[in-house]
Protein backbone atom coordinates (compact mmCIF):
# COMPACT_ATOMS: atom_id res chain seq x y z
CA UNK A 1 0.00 0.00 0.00
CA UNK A 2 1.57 3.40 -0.78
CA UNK A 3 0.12 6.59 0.54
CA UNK A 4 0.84 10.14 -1.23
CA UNK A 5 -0.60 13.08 1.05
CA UNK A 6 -1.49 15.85 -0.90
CA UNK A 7 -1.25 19.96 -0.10
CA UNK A 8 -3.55 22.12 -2.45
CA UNK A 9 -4.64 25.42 -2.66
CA UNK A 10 -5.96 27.72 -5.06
CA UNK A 11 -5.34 31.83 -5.82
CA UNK A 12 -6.87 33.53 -8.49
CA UNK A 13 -6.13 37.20 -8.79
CA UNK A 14 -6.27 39.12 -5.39
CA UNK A 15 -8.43 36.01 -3.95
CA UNK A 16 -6.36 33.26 -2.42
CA UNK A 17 -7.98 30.63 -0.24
CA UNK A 18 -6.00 28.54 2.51
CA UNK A 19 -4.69 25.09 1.72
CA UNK A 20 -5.97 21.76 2.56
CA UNK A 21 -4.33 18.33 3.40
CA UNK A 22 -5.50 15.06 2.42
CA UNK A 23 -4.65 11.98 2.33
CA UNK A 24 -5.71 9.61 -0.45
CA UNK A 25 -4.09 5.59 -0.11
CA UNK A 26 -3.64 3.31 -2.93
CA UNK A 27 -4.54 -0.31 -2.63
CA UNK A 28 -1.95 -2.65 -4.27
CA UNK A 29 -4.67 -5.80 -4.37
CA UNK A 30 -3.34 -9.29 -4.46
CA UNK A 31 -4.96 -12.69 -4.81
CA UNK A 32 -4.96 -16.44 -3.49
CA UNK A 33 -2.68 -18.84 -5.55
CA UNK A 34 -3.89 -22.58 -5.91
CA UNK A 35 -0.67 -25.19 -6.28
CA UNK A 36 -1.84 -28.85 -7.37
CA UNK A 37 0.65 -31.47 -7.03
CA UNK A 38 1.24 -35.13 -6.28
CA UNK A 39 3.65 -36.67 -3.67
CA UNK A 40 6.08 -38.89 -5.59
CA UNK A 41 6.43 -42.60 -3.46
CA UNK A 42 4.88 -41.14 -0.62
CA UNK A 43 7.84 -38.85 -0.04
CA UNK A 44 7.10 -35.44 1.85
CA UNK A 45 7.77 -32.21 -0.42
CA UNK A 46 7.92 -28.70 0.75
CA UNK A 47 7.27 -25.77 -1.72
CA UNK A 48 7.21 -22.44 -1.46
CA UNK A 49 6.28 -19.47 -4.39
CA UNK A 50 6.38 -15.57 -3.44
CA UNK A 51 4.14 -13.63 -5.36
CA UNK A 52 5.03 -9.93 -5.18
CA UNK A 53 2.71 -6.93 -5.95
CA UNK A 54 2.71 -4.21 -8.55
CA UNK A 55 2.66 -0.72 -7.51
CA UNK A 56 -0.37 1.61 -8.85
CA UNK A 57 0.58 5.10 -10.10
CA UNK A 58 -0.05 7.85 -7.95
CA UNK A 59 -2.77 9.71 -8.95
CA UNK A 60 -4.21 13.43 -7.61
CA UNK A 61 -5.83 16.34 -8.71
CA UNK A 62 -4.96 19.63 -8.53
CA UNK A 63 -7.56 21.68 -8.36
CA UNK A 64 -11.26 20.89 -8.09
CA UNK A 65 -13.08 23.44 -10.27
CA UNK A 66 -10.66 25.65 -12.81
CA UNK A 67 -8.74 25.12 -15.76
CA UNK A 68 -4.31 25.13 -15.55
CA UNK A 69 -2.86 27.16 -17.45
CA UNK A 70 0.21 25.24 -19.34
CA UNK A 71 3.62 25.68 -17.96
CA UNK A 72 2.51 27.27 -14.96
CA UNK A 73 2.99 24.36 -12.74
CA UNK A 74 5.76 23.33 -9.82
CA UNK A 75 5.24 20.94 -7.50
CA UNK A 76 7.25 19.91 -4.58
CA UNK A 77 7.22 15.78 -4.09
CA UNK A 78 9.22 13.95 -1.21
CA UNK A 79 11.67 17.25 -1.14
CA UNK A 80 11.81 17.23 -5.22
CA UNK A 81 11.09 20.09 -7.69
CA UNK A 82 8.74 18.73 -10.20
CA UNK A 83 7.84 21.34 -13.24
CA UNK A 84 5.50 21.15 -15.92
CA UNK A 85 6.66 21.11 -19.66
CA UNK A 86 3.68 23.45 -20.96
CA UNK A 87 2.94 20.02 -23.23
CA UNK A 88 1.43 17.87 -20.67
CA UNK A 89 4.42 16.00 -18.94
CA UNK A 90 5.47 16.43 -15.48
CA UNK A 91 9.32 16.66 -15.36
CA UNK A 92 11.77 15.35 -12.29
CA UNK A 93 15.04 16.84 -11.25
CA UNK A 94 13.94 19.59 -13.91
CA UNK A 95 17.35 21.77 -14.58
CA UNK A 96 16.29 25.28 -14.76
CA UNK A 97 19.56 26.26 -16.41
CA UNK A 98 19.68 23.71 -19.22
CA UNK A 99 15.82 23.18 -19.43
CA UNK A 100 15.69 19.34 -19.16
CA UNK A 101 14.61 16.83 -17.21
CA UNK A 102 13.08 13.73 -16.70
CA UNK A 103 9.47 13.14 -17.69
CA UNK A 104 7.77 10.41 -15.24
CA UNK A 105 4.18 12.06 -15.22
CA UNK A 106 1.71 13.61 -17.33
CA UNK A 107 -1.21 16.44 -16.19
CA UNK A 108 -4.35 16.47 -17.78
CA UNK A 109 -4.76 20.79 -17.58
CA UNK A 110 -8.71 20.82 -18.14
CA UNK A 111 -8.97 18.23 -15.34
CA UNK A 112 -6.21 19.12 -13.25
CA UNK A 113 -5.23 15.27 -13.13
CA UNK A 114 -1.30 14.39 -12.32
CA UNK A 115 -0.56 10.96 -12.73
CA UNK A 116 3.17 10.28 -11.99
CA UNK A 117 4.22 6.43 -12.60
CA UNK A 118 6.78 4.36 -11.06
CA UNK A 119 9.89 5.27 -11.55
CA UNK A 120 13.58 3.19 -9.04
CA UNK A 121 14.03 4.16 -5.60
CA UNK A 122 10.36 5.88 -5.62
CA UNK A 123 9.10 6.03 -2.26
CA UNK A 124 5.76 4.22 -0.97
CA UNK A 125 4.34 7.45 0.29
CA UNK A 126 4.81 11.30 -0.57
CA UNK A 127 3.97 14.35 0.64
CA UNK A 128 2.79 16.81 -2.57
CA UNK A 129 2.91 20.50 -2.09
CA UNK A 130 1.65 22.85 -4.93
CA UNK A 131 4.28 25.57 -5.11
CA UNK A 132 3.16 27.71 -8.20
CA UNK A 133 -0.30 26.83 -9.60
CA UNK A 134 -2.15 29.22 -12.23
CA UNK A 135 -6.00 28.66 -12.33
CA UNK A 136 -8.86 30.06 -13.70
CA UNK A 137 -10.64 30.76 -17.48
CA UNK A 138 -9.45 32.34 -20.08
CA UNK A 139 -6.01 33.16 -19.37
CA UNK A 140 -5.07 32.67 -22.94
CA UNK A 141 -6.54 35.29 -24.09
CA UNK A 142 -4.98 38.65 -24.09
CA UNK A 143 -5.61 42.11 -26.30
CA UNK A 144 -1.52 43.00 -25.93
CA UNK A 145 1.45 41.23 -25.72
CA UNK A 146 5.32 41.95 -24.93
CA UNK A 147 7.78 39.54 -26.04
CA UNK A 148 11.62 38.83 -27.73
CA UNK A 149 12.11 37.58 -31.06
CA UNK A 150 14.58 34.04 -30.88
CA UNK A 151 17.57 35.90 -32.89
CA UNK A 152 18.33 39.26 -33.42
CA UNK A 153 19.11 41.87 -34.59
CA UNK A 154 16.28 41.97 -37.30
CA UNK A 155 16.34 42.95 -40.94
CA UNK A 156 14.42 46.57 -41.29
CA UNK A 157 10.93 45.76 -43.07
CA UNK A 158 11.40 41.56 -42.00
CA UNK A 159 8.79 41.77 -39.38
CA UNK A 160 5.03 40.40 -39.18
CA UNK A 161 2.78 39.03 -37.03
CA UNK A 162 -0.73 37.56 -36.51
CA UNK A 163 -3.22 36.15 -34.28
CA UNK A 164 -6.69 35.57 -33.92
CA UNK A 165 -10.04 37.10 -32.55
CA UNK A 166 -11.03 35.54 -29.36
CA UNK A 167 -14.53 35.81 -30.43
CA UNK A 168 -15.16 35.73 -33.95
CA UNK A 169 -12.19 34.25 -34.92
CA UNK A 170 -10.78 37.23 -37.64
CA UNK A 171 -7.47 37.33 -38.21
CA UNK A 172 -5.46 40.37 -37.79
CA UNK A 173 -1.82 40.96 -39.34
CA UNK A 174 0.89 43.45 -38.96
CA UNK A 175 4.51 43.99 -40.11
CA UNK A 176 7.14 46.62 -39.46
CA UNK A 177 8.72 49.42 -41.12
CA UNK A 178 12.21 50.07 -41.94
CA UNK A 179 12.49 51.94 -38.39
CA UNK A 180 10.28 49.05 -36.34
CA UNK A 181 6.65 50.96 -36.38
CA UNK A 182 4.34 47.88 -36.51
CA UNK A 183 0.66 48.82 -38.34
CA UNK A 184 -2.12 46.82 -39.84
CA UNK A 185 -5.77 45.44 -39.17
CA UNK A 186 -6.13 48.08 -36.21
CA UNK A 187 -2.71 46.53 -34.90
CA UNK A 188 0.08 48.97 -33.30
CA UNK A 189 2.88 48.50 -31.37
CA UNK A 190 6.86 48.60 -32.13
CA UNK A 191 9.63 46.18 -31.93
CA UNK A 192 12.73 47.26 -31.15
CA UNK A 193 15.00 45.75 -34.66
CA UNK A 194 18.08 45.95 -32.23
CA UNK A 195 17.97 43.87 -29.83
CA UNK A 196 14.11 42.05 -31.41
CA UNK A 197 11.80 43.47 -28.48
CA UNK A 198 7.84 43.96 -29.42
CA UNK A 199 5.54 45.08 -27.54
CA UNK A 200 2.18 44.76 -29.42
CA UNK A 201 -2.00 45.78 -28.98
CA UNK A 202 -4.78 44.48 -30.69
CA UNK A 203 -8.33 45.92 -31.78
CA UNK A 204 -9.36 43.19 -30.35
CA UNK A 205 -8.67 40.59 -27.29
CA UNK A 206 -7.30 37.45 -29.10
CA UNK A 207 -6.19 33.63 -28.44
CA UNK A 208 -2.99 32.95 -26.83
CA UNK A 209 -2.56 30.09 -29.77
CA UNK A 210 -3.03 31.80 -32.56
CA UNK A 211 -0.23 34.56 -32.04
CA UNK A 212 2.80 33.97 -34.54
CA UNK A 213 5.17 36.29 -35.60
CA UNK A 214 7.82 36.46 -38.43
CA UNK A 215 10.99 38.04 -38.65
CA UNK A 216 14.61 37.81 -40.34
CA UNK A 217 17.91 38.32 -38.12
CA UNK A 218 21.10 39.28 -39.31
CA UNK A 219 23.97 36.36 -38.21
CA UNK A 220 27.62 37.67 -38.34
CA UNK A 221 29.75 34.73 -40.27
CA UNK A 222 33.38 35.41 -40.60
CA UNK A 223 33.94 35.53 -44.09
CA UNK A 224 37.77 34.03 -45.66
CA UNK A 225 39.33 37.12 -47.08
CA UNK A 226 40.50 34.72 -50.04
CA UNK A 227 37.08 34.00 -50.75
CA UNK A 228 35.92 37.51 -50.07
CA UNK A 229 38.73 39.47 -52.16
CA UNK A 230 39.34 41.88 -49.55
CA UNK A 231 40.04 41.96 -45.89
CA UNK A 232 36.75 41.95 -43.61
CA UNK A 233 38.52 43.82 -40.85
CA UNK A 234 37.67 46.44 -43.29
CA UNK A 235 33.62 45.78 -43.14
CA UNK A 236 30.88 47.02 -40.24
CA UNK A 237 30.01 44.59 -37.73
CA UNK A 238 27.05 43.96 -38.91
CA UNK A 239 28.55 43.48 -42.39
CA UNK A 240 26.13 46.00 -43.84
CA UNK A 241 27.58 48.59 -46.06
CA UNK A 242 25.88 51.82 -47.28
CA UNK A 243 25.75 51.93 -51.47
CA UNK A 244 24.46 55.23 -50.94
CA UNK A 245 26.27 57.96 -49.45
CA UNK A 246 26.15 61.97 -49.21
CA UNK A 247 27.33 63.88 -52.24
CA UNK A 248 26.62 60.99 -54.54
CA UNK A 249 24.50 61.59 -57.48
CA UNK A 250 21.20 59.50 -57.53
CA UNK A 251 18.55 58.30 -60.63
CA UNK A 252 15.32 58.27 -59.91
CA UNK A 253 13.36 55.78 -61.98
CA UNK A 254 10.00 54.62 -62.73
CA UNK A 255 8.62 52.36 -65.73
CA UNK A 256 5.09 52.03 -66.19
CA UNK A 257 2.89 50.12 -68.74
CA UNK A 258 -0.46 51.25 -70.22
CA UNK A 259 -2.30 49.00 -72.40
CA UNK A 260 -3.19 50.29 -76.11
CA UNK A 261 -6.81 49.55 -76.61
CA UNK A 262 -7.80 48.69 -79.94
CA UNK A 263 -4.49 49.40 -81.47
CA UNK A 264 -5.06 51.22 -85.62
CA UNK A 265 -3.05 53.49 -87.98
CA UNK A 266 -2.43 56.91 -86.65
CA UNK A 267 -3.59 55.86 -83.61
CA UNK A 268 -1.85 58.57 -80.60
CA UNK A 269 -1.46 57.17 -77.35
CA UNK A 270 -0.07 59.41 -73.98
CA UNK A 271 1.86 58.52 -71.76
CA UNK A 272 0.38 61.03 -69.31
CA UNK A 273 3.85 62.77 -68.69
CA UNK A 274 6.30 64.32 -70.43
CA UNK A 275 10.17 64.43 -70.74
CA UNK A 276 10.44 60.29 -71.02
CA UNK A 277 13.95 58.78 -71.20
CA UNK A 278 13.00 55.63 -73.27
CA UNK A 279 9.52 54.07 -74.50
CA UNK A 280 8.80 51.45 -76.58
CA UNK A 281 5.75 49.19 -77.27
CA UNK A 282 5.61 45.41 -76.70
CA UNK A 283 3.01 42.77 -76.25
CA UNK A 284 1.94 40.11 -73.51
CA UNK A 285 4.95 38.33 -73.91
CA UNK A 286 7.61 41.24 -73.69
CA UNK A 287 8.14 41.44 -77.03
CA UNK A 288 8.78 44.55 -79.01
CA UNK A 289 6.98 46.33 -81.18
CA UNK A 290 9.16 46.68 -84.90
CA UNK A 291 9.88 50.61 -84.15
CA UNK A 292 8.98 51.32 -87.63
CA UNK A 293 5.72 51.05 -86.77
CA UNK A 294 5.50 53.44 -84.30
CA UNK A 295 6.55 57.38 -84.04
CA UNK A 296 8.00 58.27 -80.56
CA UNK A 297 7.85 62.09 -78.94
CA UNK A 298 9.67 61.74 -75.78
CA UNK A 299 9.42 65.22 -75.12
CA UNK A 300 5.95 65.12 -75.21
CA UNK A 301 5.53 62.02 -74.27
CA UNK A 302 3.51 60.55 -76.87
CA UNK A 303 3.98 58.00 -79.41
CA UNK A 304 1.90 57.37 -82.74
CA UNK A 305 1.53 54.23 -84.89
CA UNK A 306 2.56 54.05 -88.39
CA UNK A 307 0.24 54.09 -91.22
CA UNK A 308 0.12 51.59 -92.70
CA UNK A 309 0.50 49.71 -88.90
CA UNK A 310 0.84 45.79 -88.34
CA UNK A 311 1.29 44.33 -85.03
CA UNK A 312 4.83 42.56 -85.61
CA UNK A 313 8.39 42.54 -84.69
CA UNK A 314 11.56 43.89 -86.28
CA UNK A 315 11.61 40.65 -87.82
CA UNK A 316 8.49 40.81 -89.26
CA UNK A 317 6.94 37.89 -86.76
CA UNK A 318 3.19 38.91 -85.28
CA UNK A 319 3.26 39.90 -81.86
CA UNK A 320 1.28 38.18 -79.19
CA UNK A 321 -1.94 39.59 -76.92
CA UNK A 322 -2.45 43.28 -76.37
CA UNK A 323 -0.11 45.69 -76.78
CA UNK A 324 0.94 47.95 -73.81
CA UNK A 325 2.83 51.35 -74.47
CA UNK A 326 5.92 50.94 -71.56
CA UNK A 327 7.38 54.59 -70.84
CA UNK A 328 10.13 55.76 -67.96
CA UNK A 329 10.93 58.27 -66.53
CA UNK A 330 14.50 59.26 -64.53
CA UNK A 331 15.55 62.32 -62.75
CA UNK A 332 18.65 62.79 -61.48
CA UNK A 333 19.95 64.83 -58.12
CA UNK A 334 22.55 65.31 -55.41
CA UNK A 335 22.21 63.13 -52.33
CA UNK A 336 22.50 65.86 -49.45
CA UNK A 337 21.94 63.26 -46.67
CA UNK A 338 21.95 59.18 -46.49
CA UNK A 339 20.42 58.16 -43.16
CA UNK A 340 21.23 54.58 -42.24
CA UNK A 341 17.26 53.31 -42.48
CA UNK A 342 17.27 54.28 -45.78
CA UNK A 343 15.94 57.75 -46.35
CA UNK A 344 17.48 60.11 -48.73
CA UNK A 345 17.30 63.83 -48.50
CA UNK A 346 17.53 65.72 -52.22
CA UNK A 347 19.74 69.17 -52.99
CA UNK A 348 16.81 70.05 -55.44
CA UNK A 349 13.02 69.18 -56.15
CA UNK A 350 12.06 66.82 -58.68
CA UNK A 351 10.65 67.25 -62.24
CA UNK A 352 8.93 64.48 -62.08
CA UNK A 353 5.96 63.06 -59.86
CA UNK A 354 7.59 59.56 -58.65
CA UNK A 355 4.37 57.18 -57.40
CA UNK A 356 6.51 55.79 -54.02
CA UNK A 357 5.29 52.07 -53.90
CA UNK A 358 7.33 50.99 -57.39
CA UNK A 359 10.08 53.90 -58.09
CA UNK A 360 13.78 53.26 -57.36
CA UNK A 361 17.00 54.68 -56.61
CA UNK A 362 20.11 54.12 -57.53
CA UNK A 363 23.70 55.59 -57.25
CA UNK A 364 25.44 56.96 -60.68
CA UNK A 365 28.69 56.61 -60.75
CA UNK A 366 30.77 59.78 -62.23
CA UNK A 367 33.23 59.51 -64.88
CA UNK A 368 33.99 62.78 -65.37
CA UNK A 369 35.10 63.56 -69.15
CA UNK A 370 35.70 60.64 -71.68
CA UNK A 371 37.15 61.02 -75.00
CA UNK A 372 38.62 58.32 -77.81
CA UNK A 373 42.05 59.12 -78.56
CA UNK A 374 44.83 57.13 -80.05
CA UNK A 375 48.29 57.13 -78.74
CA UNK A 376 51.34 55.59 -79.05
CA UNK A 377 52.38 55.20 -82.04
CA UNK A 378 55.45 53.36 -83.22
CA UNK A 379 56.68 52.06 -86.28
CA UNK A 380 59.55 49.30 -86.40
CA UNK A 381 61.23 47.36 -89.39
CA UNK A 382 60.38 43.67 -88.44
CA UNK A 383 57.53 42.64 -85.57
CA UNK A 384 58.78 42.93 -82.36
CA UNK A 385 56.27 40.00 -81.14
CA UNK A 386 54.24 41.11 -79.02
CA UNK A 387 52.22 44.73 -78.11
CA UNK A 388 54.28 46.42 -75.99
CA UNK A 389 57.79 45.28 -77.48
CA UNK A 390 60.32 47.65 -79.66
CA UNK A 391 62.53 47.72 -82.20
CA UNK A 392 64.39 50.03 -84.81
CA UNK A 393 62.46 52.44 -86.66
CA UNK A 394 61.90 51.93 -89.85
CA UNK A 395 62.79 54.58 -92.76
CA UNK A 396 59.05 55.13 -94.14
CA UNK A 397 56.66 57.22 -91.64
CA UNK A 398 52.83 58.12 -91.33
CA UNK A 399 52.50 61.94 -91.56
CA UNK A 400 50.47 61.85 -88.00
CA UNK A 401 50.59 65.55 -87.94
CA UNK A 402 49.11 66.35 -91.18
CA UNK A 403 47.01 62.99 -91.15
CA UNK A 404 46.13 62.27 -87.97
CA UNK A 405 44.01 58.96 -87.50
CA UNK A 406 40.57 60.05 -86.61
CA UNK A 407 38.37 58.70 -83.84
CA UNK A 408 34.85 58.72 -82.28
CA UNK A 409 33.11 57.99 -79.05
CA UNK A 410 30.91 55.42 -80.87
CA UNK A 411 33.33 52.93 -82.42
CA UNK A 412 36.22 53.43 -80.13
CA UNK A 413 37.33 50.36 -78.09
CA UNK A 414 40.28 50.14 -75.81
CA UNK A 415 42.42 47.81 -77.49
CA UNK A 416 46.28 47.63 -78.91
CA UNK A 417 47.01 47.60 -82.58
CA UNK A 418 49.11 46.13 -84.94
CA UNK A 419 49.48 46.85 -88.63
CA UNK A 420 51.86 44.36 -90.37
CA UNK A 421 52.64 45.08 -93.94
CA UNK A 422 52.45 41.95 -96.47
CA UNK A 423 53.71 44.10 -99.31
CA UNK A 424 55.16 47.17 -100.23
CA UNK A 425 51.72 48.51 -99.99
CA UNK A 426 48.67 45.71 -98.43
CA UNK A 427 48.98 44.86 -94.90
CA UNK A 428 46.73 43.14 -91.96
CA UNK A 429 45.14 44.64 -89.02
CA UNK A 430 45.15 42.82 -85.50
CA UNK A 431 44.34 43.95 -82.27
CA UNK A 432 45.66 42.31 -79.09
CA UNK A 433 42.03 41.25 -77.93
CA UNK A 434 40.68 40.34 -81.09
CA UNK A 435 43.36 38.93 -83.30
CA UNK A 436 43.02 39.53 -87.57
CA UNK A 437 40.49 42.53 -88.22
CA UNK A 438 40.96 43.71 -91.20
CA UNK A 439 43.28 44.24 -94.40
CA UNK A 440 43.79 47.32 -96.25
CA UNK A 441 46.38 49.08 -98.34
CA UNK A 442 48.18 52.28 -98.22
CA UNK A 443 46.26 53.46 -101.42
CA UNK A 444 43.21 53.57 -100.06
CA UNK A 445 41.39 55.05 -96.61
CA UNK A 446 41.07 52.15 -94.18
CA UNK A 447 38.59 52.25 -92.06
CA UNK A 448 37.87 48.67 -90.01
CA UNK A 449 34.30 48.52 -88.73
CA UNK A 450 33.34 48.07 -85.16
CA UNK A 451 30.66 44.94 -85.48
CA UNK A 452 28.86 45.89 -82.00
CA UNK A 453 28.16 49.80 -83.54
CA UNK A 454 28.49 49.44 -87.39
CA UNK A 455 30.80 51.89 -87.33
CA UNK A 456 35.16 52.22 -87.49
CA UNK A 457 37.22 51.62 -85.05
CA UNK A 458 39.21 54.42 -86.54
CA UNK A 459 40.13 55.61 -90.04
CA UNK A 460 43.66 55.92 -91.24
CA UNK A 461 43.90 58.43 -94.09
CA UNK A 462 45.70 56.82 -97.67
CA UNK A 463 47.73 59.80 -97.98
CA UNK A 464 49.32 59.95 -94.22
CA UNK A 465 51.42 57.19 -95.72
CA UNK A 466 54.02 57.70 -98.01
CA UNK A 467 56.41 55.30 -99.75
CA UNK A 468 59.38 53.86 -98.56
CA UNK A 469 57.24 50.15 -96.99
CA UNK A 470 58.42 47.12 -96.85
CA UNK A 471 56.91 43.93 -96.52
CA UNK A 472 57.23 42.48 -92.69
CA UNK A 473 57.44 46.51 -91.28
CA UNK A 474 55.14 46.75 -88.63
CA UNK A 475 53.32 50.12 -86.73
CA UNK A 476 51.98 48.93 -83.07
CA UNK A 477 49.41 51.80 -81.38
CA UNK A 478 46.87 51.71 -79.06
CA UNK A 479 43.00 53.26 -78.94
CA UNK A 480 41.16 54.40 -75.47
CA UNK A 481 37.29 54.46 -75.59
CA UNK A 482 35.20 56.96 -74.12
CA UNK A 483 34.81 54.64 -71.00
CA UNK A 484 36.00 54.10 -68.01
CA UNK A 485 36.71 50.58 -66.30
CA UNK A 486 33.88 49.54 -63.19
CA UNK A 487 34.76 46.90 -60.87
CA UNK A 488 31.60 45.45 -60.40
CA UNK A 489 30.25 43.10 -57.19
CA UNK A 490 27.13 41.02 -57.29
CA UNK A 491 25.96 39.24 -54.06
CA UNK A 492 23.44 36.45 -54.02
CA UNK A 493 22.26 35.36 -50.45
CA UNK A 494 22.03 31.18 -50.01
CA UNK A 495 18.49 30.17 -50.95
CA UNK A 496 16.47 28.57 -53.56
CA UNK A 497 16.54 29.88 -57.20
CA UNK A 498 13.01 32.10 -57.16
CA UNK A 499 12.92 33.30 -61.09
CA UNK A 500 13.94 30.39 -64.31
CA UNK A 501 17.00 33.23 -65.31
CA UNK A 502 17.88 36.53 -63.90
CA UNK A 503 19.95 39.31 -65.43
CA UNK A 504 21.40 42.57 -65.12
CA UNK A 505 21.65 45.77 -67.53
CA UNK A 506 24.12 48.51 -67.10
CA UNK A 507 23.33 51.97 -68.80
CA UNK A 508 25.84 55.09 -69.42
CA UNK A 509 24.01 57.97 -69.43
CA UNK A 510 26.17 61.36 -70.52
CA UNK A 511 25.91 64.78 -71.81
CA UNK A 512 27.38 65.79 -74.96
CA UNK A 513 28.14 68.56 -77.37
């Protein structure tokens, strides 16, 4: 028989009441055992069987009337600490610094039934004192909460949360801004992106159950410098890095895409604003409209289809769906002021009205002046092997000064030359990048075309040359295009691909006269 004497009690805001012992004795039954045997030649036998009982769980209840609230629960048995797990179990020699311990009971919270089963060196009888009990209805329901996110510090604009109506069941949702203002279905409140404090009210009392929240932390992760290409001694803790800074110069850009209804000849369609920097038409697949077929005033920001008009492409294949006119518009101003949660503070207004939910900003990088030239040039009597080798001079010379080579912006590319002269008068163009070019002769203006513009690389003048060539003389010069080198760094965080291909366009913009 093992007796567990219980101690409870019961407090429920500012009423307590006193506790109460009982005692409540379990019954290990046992029953009678009937041996049949038969004496063997009359010979006297003793036997003897011990039949030992099986000790019943304890059982006892907690409270006679109210509801426990989960995880509220510690219990002192036989000079033990015994906690609750919030899931049902009762836990022994619970560690309150690690969290763990040993489950040997379970605790029915609706009922307020413990059962804790046998378990080595458990004692026939305990005494059971309730040391923190919550009772009573509808604790799990609350119309504000206060609570820290599992990581931090969190990504500006990474934050939601939800939960439910306690009567009606709506659900109401809010997220963050950039600076940790939390909005949305009557929902207000702030969490603190720092160190991932919120502190949240709703409309609305809701359900302890139903309250998730969402959020994205930042993890520092040393990075090898090998890997990285420079040192990250050099980086913010937090490994964020401003691409915008004061004094840069910023674009301003929107696109936006108005359908063409019932597309004709002549037909004008607006754009609604004026001063565009590129339109074009395409249909529902993102292809373009053959821009003979259409007139474009970016000025006034209009364009007008051709007459006769045919919905195809510039190579004559028929577009797909509707047609939508796609316009943009940029502006372009001096950053007076980068804050670090994003906001960017202009040196002048804009010409433009920029809708704020899809326009973007990015950083222009100045180049200051660019100009093609070519420079130096050197002619030598046999190849000297490679571009940047010498030799002697040869007799025969180019009259640079009254013949200079002439070169644009458009068909310039930085490259090194070599002319190498298979006669007296023919020779062979190769550049260092892209090996034979071209062939001319010295009787005739030679001007190589640029593939990527249609239009020279340069154009050497016949009568800059003179006489006096031989065949294996070489001239070696060099051409610089109106461009300027960008070291360029994409970063891709771990994840699943989102999008079948992805790609990125680069645009010089300039003024020129």
């Amino acid at each position: 028989m093992a007796t567990v004497r219980m101690v409870t009690g019961a407090s429920l805001g500012n009423t307590s009441s006193s506790y109460n012992t009982t005692v409540e004795t379990e019954v290990i039954r046992s029953h009678d055992v009937d041996v049949n045997y038969q004496l063997a030649s009359g010979a006297q036998q003793v036997s003897q069987d011990q039949f030992t009982g099986e000790e019943n769980d304890w059982r006892f209840y907690l409270s006679e009337s109210s509801p426990i609230v989960p995880g509220s629960v510690v219990l002192d048995i036989g000079g033990e600490l015994w906690f609750d797990d919030a899931e049902g179990r009762l836990l022994r020699n619970f560690n309150t610094t690690t969290g763990t311990g040993i489950a040997l009971g379970t605790i029915n919270y609706t009922t307020s039934l413990c059962v804790i089963t046998t378990y080595d060196g458990r004692p026939p009888n305990a005494t059971v004192t309730p040391i923190s009990i919550l009772i009573g209805d509808d604790w799990s329901v609350f119309k504000g909460s206060t609570f820290r996110t599992i990581a931090s510090p969190l990504r500006p604009n990474g934050f939601t949360v939800r939960a439910d109506d306690f009567e009606t069941g709506e659900q109401y949702n809010g997220e963050a801004d950039n600076q940790g203002v939390i909005t949305g279905d009557g929902i207000t409140g702030e969490v603190t992106l720092q160190d991932g404090i919120a502190e949240i009210t709703f409309p609305e009392p809701v359900t302890a159950e139903s309250l998730f929240y969402n959020a994205i932390s930042f993890k520092q992760i040393p990075l090898d410098p090998e890997i990285l290409g420079l040192d990250p001694v050099r980086l913010p803790a937090d490994g964020r890095v401003p691409i915008m800074r004061d004094a840069d110069i910023l674009v301003l850009t929107h696109t936006q895409a108005d359908l063409i209804d019932s597309p004709a000849a002549d037909l004008v369609v607006n754009a609604g604003r004026d001063k565009l920097h590129d339109a074009w038409i395409e249909d529902d697949e993102g292809v373009r409209l053959d821009p003979a077929m259409y007139a474009l005033d970016k000025d006034a920001g209009t364009v007008t289809l051709a007459n006769p008009f045919t919905a195809q492409d510039g190579e004559s294949n028929p577009l797909t769906g509707d047609l939508h006119f796609v316009h943009r518009i940029d502006d372009m101003a001096l950053c007076t002021e980068a804050r670090i949660d994003g906001t960017l503070q202009l040196a002048q207004p804009l010409y433009h009205d920029f809708p704020a939910s899809d326009t973007w900003v990015a950083s222009a990088v100045y180049l200051g002046d660019l100009q093609a030239r070519v420079r130096g040039w050197a002619s030598y009597t046999v190849d000297p092997g490679d571009y940047d080798g010498e030799g002697q001079e040869t007799t025969a010379q180019y009259n640079l000064i009254a013949y200079p080579v002439a070169i644009d912006n458009r068909g310039s590319v930085p490259e090194r030359w070599k002319i190498k002269f298979t006669s007296t008068t023919a020779f062979e163009l190769y550049g260092e990048q892209r090996g034979l070019v071209a062939t001319g002769s010295t009787a005739a203006d030679f001007s190589p075309t640029n593939p990527q513009t249609g239009t020279p690389y340069f154009t050497i003048l016949a009568d800059g040359w003179g006489s006096g060539w031989s065949v294996g003389n070489t001239v070696r010069f060099d051409t610089d295009a109106a461009a300027a080198p960008l070291w360029m760094i994409r970063t891709v965080l771990p994840g699943q691909a989102t999008v079948d291909d992805d790609q990125l366009k680069i645009e010089l913009r300039g003024d020129h006269n």
